[in-house]
PDB file of N, CA and C in Angstrom:
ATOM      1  N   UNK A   1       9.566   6.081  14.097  1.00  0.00           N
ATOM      2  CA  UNK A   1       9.187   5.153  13.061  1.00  0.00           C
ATOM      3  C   UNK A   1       9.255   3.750  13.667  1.00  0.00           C
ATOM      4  N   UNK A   2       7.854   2.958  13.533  1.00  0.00           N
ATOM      5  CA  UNK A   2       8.288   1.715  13.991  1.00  0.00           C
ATOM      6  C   UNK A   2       7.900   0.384  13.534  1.00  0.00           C
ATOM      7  N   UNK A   3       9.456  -0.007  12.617  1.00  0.00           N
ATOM      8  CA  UNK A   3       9.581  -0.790  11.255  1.00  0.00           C
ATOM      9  C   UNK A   3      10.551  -1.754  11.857  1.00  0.00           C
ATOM     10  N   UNK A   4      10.562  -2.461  10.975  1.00  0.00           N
ATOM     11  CA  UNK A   4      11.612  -3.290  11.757  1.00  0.00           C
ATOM     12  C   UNK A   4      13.056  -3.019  10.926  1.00  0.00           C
ATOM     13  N   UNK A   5      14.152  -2.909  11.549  1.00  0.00           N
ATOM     14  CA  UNK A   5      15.239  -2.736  11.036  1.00  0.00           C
ATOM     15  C   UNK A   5      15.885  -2.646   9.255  1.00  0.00           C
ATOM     16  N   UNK A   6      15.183  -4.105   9.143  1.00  0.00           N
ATOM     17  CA  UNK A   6      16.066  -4.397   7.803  1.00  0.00           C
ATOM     18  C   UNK A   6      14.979  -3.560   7.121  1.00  0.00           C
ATOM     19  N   UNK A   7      13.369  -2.993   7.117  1.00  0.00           N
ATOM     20  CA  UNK A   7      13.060  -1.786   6.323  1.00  0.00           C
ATOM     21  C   UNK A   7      13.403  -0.924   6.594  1.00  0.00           C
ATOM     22  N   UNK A   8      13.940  -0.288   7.937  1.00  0.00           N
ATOM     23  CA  UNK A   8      14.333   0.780   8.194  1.00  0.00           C
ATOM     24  C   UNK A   8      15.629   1.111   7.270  1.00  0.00           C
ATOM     25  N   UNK A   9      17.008   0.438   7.353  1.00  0.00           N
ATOM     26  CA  UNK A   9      18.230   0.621   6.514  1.00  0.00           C
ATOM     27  C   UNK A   9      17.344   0.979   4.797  1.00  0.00           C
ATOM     28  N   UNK A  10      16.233   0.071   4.584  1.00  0.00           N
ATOM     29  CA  UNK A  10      16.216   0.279   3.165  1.00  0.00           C
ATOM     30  C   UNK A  10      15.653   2.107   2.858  1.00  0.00           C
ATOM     31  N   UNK A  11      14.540   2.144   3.759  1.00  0.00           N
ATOM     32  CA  UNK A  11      14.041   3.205   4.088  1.00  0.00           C
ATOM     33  C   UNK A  11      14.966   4.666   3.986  1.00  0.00           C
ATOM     34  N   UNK A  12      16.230   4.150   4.774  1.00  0.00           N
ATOM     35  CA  UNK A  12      17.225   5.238   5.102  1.00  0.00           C
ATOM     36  C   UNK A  12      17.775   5.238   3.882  1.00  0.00           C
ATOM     37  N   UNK A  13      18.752   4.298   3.276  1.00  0.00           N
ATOM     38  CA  UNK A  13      19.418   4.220   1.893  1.00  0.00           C
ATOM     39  C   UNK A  13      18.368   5.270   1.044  1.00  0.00           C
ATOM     40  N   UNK A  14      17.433   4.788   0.983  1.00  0.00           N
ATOM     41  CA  UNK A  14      16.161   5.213  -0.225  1.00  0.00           C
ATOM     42  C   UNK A  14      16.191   6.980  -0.532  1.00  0.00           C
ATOM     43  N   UNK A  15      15.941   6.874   1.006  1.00  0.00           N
ATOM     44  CA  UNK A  15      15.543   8.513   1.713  1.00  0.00           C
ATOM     45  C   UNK A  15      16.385   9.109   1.520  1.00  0.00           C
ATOM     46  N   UNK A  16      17.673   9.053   1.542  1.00  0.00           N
ATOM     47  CA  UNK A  16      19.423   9.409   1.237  1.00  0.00           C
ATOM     48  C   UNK A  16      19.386   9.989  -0.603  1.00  0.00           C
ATOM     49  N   UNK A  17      19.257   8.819  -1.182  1.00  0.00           N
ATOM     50  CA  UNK A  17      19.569   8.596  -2.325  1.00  0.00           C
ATOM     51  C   UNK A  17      18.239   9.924  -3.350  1.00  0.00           C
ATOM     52  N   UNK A  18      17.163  10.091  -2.263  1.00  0.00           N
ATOM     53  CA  UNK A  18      15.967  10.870  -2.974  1.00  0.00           C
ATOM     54  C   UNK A  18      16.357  11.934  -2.658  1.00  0.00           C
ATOM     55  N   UNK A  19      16.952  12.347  -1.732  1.00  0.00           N
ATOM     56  CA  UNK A  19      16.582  13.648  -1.111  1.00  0.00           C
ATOM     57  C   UNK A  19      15.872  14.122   0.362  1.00  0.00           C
ATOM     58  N   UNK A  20      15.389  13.147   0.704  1.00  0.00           N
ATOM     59  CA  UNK A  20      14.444  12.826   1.417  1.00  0.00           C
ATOM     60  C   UNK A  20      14.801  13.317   3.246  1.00  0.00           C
ATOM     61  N   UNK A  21      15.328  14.420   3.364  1.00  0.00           N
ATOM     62  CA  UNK A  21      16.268  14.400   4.630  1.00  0.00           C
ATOM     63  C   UNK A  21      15.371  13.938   6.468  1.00  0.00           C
ATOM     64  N   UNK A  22      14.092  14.278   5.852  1.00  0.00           N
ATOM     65  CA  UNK A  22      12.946  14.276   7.119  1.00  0.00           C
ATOM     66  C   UNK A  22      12.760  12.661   7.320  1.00  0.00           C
ATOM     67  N   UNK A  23      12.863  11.785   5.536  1.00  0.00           N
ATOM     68  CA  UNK A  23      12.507  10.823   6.466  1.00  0.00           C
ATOM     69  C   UNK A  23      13.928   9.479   6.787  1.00  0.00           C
ATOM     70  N   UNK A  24      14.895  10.098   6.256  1.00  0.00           N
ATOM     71  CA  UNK A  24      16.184   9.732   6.666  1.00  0.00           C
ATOM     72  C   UNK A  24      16.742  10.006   7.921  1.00  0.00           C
ATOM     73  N   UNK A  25      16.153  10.893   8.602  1.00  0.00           N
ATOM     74  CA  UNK A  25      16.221  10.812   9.848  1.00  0.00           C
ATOM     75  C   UNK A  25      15.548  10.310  10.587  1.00  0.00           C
ATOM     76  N   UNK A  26      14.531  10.093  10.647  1.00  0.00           N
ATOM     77  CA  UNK A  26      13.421   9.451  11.036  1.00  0.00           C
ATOM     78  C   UNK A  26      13.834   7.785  11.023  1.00  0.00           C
ATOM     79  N   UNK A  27      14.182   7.704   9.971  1.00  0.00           N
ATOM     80  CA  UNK A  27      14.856   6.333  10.027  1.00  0.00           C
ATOM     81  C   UNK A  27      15.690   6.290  10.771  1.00  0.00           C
ATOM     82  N   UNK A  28      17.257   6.932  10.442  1.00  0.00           N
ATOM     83  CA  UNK A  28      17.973   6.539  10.961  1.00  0.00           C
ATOM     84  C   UNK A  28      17.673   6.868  13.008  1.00  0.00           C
ATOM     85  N   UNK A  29      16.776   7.586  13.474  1.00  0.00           N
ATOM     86  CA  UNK A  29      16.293   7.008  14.609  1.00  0.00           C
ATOM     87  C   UNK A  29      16.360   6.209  14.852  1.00  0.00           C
ATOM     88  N   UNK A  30      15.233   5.478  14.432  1.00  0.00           N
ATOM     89  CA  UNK A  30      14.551   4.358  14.360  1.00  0.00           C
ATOM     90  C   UNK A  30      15.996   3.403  14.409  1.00  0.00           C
ATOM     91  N   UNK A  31      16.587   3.269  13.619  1.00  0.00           N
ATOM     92  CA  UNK A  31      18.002   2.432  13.699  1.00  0.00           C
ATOM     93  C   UNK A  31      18.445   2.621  14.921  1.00  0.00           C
ATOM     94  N   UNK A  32      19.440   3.534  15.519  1.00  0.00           N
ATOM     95  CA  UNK A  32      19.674   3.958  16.436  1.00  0.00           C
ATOM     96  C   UNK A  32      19.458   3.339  17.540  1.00  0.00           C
ATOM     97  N   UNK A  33      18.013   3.342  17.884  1.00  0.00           N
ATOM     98  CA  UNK A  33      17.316   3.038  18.595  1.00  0.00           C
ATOM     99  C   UNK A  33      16.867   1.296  19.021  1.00  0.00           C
ATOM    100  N   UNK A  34      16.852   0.946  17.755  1.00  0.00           N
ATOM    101  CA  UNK A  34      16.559  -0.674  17.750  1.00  0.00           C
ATOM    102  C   UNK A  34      17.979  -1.565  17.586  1.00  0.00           C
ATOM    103  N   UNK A  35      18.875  -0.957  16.504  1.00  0.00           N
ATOM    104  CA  UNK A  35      20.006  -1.620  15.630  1.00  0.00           C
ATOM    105  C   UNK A  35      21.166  -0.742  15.706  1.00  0.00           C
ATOM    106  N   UNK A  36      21.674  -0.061  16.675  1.00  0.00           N
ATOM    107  CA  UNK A  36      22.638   0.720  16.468  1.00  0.00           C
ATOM    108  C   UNK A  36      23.560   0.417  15.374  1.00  0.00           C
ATOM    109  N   UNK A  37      24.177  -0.993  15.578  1.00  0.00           N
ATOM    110  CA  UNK A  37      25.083  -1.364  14.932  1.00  0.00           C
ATOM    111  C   UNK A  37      24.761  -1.516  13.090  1.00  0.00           C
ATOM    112  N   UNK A  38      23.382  -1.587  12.577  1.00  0.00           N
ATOM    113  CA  UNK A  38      23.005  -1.860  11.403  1.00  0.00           C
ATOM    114  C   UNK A  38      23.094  -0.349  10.750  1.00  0.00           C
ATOM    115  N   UNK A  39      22.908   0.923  11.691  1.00  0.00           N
ATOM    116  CA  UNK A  39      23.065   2.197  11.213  1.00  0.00           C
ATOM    117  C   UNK A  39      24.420   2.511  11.174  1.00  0.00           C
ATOM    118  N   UNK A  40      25.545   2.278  11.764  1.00  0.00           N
ATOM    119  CA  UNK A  40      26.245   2.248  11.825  1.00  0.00           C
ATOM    120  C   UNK A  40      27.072   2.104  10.105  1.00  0.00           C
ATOM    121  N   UNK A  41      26.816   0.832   9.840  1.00  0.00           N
ATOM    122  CA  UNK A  41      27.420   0.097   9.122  1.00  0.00           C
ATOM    123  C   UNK A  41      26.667   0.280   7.468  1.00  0.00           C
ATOM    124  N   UNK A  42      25.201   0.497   7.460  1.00  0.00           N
ATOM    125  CA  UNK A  42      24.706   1.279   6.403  1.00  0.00           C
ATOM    126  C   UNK A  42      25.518   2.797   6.073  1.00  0.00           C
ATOM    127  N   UNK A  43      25.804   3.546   7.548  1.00  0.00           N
ATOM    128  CA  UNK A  43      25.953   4.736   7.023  1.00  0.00           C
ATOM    129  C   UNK A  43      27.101   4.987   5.889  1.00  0.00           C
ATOM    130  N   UNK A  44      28.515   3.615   6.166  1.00  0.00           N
ATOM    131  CA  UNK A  44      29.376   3.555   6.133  1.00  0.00           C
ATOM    132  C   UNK A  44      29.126   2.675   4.258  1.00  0.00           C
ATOM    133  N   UNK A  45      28.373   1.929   4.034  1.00  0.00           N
ATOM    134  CA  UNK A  45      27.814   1.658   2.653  1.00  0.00           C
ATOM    135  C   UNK A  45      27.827   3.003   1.895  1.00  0.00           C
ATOM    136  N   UNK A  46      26.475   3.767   2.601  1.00  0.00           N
ATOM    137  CA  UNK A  46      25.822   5.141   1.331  1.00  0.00           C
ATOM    138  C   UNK A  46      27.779   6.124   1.697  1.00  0.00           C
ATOM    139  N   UNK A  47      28.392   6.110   2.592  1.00  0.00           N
ATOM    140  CA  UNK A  47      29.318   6.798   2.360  1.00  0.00           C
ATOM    141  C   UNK A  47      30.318   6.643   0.967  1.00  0.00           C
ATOM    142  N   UNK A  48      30.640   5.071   0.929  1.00  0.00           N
ATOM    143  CA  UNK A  48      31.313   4.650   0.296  1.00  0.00           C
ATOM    144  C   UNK A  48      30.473   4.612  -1.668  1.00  0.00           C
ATOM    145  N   UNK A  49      29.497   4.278  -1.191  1.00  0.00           N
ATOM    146  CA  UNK A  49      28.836   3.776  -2.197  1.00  0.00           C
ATOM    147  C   UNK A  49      28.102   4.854  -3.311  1.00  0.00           C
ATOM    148  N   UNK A  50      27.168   5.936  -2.342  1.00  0.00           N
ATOM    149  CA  UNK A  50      26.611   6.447  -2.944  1.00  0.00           C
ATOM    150  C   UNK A  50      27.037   8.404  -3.403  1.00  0.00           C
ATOM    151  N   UNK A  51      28.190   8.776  -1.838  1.00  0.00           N
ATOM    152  CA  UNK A  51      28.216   9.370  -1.798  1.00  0.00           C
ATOM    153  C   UNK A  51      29.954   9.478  -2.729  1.00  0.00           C
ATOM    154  N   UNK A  52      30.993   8.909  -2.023  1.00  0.00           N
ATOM    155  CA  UNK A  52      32.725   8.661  -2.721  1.00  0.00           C
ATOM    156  C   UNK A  52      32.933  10.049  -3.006  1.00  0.00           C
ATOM    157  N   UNK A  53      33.305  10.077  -3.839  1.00  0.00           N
ATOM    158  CA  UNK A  53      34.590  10.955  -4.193  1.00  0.00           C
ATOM    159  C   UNK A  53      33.706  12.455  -4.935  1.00  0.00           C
ATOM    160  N   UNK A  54      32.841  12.454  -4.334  1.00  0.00           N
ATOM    161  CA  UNK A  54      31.611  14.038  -4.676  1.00  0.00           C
ATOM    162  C   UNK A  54      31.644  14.696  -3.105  1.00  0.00           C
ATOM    163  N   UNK A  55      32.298  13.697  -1.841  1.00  0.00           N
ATOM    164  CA  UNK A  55      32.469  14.570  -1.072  1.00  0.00           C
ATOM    165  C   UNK A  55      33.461  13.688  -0.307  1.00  0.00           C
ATOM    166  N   UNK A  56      34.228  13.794  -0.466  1.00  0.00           N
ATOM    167  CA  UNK A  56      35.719  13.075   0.683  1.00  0.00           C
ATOM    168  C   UNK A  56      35.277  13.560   2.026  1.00  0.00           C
ATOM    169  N   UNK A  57      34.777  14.534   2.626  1.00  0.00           N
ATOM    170  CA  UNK A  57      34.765  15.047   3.637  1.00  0.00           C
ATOM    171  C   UNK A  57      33.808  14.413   4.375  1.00  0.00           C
ATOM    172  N   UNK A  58      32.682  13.715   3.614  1.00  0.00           N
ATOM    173  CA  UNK A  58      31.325  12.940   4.149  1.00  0.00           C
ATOM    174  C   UNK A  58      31.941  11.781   4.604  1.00  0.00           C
ATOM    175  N   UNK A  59      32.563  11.151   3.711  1.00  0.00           N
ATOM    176  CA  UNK A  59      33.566   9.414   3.971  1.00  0.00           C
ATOM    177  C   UNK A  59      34.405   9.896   5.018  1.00  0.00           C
ATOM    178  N   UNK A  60      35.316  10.820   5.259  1.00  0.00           N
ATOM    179  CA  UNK A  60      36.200  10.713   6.358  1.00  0.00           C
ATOM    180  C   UNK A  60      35.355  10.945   7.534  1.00  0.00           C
ATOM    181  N   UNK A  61      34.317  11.922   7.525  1.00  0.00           N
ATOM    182  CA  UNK A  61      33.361  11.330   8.651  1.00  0.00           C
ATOM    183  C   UNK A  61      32.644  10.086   9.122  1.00  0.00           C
ATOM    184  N   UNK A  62      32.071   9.921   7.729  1.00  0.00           N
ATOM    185  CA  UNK A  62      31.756   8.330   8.282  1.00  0.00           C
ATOM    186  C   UNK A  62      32.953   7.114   8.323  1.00  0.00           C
ATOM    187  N   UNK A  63      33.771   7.783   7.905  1.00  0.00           N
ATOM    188  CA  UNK A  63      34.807   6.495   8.439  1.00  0.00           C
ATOM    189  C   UNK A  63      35.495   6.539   9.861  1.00  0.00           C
ATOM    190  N   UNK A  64      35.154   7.728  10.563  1.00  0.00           N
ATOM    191  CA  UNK A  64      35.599   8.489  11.970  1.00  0.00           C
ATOM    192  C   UNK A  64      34.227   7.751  12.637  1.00  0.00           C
ATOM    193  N   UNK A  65      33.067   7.710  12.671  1.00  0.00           N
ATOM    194  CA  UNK A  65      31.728   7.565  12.653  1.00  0.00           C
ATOM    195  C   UNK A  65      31.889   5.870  13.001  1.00  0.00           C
ATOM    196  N   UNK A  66      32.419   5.554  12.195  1.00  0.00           N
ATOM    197  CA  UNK A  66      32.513   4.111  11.770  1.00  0.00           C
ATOM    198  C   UNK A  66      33.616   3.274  12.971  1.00  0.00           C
ATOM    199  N   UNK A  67      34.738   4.493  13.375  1.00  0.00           N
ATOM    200  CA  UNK A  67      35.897   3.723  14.134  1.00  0.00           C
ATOM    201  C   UNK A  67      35.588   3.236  15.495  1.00  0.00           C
ATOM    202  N   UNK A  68      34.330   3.452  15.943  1.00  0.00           N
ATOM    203  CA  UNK A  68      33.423   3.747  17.730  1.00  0.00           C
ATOM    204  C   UNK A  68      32.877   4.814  18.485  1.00  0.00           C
ATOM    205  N   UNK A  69      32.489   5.013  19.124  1.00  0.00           N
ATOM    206  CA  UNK A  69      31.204   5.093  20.150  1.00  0.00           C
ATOM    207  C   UNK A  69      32.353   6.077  20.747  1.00  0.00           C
ATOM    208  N   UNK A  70      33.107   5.773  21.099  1.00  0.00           N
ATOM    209  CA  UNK A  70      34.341   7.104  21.444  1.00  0.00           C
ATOM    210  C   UNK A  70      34.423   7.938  20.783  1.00  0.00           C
ATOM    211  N   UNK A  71      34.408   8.033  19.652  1.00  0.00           N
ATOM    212  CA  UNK A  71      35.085   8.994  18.091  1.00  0.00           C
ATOM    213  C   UNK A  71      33.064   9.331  18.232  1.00  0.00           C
ATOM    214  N   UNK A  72      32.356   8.595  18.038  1.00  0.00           N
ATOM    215  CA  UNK A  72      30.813   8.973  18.028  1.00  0.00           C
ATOM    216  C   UNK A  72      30.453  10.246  19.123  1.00  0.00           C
ATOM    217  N   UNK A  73      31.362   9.759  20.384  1.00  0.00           N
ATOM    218  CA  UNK A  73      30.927  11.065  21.505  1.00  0.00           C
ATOM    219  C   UNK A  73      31.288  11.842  21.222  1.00  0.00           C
ATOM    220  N   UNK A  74      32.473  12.370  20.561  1.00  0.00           N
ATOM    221  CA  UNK A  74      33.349  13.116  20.457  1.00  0.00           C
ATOM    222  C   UNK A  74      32.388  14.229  19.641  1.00  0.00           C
ATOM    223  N   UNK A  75      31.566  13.410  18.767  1.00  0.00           N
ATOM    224  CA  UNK A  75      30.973  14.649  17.971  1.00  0.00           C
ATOM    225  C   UNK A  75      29.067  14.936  18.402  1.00  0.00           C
ATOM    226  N   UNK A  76      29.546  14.916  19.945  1.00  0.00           N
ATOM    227  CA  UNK A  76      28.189  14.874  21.094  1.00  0.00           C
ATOM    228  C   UNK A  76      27.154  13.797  20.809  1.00  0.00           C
ATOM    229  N   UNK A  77      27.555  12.692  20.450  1.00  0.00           N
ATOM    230  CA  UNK A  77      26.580  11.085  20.966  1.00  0.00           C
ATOM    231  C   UNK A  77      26.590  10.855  19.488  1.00  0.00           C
ATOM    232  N   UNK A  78      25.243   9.907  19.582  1.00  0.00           N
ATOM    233  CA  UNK A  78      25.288   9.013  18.132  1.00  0.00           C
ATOM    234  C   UNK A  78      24.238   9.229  17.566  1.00  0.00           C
ATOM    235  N   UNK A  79      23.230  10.198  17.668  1.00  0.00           N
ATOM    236  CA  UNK A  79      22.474  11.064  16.940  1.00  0.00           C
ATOM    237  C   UNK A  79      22.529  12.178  16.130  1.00  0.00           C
ATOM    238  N   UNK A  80      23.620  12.815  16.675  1.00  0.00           N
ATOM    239  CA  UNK A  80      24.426  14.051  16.137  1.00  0.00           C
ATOM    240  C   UNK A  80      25.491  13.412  14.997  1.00  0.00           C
ATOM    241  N   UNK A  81      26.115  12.476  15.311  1.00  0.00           N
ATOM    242  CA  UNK A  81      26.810  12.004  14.780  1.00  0.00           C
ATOM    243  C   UNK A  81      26.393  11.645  13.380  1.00  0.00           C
ATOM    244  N   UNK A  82      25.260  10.788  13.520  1.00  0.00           N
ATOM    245  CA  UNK A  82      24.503  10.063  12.483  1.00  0.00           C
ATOM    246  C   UNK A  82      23.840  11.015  11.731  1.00  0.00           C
ATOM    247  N   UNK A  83      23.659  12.333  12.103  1.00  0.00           N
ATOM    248  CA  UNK A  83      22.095  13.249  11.044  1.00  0.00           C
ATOM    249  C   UNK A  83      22.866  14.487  10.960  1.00  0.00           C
ATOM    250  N   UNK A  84      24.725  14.236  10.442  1.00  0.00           N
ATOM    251  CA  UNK A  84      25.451  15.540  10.418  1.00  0.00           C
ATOM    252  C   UNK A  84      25.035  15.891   9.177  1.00  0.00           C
ATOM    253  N   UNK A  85      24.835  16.911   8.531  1.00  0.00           N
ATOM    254  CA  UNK A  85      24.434  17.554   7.348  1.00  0.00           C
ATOM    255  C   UNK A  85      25.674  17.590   6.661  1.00  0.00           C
ATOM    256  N   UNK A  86      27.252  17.082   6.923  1.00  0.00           N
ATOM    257  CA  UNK A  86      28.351  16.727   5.879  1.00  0.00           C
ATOM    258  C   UNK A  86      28.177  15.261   5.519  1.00  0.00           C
ATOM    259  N   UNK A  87      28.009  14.390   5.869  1.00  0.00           N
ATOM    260  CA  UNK A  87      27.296  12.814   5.995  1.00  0.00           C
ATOM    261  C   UNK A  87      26.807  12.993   4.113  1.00  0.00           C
ATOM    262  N   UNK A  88      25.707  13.560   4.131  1.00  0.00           N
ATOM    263  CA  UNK A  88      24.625  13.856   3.230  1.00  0.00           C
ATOM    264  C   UNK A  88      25.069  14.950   1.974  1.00  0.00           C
ATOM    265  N   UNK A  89      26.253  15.598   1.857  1.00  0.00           N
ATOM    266  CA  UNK A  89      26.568  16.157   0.829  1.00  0.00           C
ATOM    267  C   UNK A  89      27.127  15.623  -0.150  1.00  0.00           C
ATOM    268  N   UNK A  90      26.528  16.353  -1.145  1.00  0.00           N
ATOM    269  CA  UNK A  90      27.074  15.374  -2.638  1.00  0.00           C
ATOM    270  C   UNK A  90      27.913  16.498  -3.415  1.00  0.00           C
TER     271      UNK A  90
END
């Protein structure tokens, strides 16, 4: 996807919030790729924000997700990390 960042986060939020898993990844590529740090820090929003207390297990990932690039390898890089299918459960 090639958007510029601040549509991409909206893109991703959007895509999250619909259902949308093909193009939430796609985005969050696209982040990744241009803005690491803006995916990062969105993921850590829809954790808090959209997802809370319908899945504790999504937030303690993204708050593991959230602590660095160390804790990110750990769960094989920052792609894997970012498009885990617990992330996204409600």
């Amino acid at each position: 996807m090639h958007v510029s960042p601040w549509l991409a986060m909206s893109i991703f939020q959007k895509a999250i919030r619909r259902g949308r898993e093909d193009l939430a990844l796609r985005a969050a590529a696209s982040l990744l790729r241009d803005a690491p740090d803006k995916l990062w820090r969105r993921i850590g929003c829809i954790a808090y924000e959209d997802i809370g207390m319908a899945s504790l297990q999504a937030v303690g990932l993204a708050t593991v997700a959230l602590a660095g690039k160390r804790h990110r390898s750990a769960a094989n890089g920052q792609l894997p990390a970012a498009s885990s299918p617990n992330l996204g459960e409600r």
